[in-house]
N, C-alpha and C. Protein backbone atom coordinates (compact mmCIF):
# COMPACT_ATOMS: atom_id res chain seq x y z
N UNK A 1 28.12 29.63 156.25
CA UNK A 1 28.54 30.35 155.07
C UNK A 1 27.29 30.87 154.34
N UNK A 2 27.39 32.03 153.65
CA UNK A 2 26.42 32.54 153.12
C UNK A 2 25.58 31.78 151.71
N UNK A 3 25.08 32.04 151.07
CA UNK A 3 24.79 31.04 150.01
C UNK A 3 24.95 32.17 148.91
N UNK A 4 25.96 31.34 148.00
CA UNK A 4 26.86 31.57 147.14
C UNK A 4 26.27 31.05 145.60
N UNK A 5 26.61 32.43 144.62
CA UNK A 5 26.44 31.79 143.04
C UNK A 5 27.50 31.00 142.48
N UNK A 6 27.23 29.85 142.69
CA UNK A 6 28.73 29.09 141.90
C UNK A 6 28.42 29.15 140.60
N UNK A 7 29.30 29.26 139.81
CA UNK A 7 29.28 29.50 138.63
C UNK A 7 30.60 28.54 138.04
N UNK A 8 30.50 27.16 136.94
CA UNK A 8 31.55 26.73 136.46
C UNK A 8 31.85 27.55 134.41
N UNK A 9 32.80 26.83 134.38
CA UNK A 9 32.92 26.64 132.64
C UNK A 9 32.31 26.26 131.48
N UNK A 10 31.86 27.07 131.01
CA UNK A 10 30.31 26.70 129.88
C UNK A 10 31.16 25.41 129.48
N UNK A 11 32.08 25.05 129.08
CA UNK A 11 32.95 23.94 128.80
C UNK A 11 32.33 22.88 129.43
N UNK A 12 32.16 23.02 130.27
CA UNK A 12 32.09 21.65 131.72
C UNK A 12 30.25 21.22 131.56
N UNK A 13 29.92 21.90 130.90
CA UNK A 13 28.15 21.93 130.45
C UNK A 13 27.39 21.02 131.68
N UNK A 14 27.44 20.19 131.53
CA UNK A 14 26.92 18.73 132.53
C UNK A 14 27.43 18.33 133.43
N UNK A 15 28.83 18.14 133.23
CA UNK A 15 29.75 17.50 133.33
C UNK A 15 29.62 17.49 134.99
N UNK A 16 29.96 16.15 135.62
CA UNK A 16 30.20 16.28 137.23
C UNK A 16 31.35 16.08 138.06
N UNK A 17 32.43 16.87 136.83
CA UNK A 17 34.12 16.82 137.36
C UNK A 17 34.30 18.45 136.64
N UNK A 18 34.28 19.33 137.35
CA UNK A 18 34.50 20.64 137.40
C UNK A 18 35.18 21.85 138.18
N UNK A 19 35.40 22.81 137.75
CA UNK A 19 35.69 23.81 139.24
C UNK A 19 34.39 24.60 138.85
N UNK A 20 34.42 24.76 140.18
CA UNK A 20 33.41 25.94 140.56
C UNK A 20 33.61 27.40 141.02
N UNK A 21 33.32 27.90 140.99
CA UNK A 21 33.76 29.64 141.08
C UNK A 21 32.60 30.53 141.95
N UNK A 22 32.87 31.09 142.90
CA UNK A 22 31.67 32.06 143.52
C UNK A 22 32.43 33.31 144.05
N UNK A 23 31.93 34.47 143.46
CA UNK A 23 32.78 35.36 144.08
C UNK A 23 32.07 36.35 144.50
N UNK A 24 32.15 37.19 145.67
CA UNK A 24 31.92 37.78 146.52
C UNK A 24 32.33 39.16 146.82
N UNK A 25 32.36 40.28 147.49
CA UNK A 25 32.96 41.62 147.30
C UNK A 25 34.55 41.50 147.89
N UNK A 26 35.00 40.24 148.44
CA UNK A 26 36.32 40.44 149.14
C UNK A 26 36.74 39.43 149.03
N UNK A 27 36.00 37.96 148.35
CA UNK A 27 36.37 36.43 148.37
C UNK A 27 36.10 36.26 147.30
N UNK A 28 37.07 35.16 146.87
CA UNK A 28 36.35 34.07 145.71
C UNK A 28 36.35 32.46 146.19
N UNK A 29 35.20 32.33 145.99
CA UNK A 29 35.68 30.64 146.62
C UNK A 29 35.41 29.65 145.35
N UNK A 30 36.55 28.67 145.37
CA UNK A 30 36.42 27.54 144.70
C UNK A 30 36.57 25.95 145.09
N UNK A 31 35.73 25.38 144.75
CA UNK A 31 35.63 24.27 144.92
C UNK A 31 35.40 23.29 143.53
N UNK A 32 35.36 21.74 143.72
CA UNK A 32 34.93 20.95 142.60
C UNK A 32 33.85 20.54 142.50
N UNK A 33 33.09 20.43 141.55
CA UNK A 33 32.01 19.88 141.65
C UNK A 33 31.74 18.36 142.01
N UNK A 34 32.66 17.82 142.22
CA UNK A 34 32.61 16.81 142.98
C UNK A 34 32.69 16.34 144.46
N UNK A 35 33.30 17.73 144.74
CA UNK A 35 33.33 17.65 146.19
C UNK A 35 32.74 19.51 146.64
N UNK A 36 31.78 19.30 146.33
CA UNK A 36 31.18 20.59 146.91
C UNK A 36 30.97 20.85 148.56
N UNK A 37 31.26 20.32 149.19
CA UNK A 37 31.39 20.85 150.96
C UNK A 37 32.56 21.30 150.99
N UNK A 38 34.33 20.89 150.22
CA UNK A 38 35.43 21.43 150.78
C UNK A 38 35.65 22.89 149.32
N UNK A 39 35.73 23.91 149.71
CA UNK A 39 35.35 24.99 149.67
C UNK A 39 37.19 25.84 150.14
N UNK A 40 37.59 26.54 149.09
CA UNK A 40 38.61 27.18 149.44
C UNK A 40 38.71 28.28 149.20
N UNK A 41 39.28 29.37 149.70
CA UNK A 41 38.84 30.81 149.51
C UNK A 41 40.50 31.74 149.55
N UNK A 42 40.24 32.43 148.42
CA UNK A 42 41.53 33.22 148.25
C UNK A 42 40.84 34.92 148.14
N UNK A 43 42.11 35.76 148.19
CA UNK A 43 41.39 36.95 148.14
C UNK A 43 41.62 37.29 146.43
N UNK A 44 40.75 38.20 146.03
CA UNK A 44 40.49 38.68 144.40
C UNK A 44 42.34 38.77 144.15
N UNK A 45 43.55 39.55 144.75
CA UNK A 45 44.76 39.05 144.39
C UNK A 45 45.13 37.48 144.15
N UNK A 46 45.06 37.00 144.99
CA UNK A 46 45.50 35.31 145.07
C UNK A 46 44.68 35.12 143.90
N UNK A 47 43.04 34.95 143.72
CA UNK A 47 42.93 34.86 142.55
C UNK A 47 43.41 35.05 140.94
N UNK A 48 43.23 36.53 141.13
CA UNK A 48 44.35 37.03 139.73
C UNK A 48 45.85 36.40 139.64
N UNK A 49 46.41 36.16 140.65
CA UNK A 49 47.68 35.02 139.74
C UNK A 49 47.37 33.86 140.49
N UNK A 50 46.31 33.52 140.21
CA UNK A 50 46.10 32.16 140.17
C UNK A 50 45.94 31.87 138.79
N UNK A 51 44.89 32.70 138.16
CA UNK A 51 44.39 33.09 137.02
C UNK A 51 45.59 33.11 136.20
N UNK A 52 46.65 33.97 136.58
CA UNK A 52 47.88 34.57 135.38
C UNK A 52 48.84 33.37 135.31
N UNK A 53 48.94 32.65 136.36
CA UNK A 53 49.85 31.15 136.38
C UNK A 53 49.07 30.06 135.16
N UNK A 54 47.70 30.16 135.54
CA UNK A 54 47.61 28.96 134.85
C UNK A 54 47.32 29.09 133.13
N UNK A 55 47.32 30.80 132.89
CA UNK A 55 47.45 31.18 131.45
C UNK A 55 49.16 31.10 130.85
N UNK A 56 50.04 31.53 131.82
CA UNK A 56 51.15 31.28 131.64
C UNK A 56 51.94 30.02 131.59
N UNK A 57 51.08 28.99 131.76
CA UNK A 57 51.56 27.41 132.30
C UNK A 57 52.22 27.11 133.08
N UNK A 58 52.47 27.69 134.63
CA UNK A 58 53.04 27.57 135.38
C UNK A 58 52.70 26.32 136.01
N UNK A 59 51.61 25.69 135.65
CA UNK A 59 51.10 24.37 136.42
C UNK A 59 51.08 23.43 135.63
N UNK A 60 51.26 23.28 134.24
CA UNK A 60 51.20 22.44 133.26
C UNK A 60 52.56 21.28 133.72
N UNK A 61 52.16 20.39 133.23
CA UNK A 61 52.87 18.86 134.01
C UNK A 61 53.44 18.40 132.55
């Protein structure tokens, strides 16, 4: 894999329980900062309602 800008949540400052974000001209990959080798990749759609679900609370418990 290429080497990637992960970028988390100014929120998450230190913190070593995070998501991570790297995006690319055709990928975004995310992973946790806790487990940085497993690495999952959606395309910029899948992203955007990934994005619009979890503003809408579609995942809220």
């Amino acid at each position: 894999m290429e080497e990637l800008a992960w970028q988390r949540p100014s929120l998450c400052a230190d913190s070593s329980n995070c998501p991570e974000v790297a995006v690319t001209g055709d990928t975004v990959y995310i992973r946790s900062s806790l487990r940085t080798t497993e690495v999952t990749q959606l395309t910029p759609t899948e992203w955007r309602d990934l994005l619009t679900g979890i503003r809408n609370g579609e995942f809220d418990v």
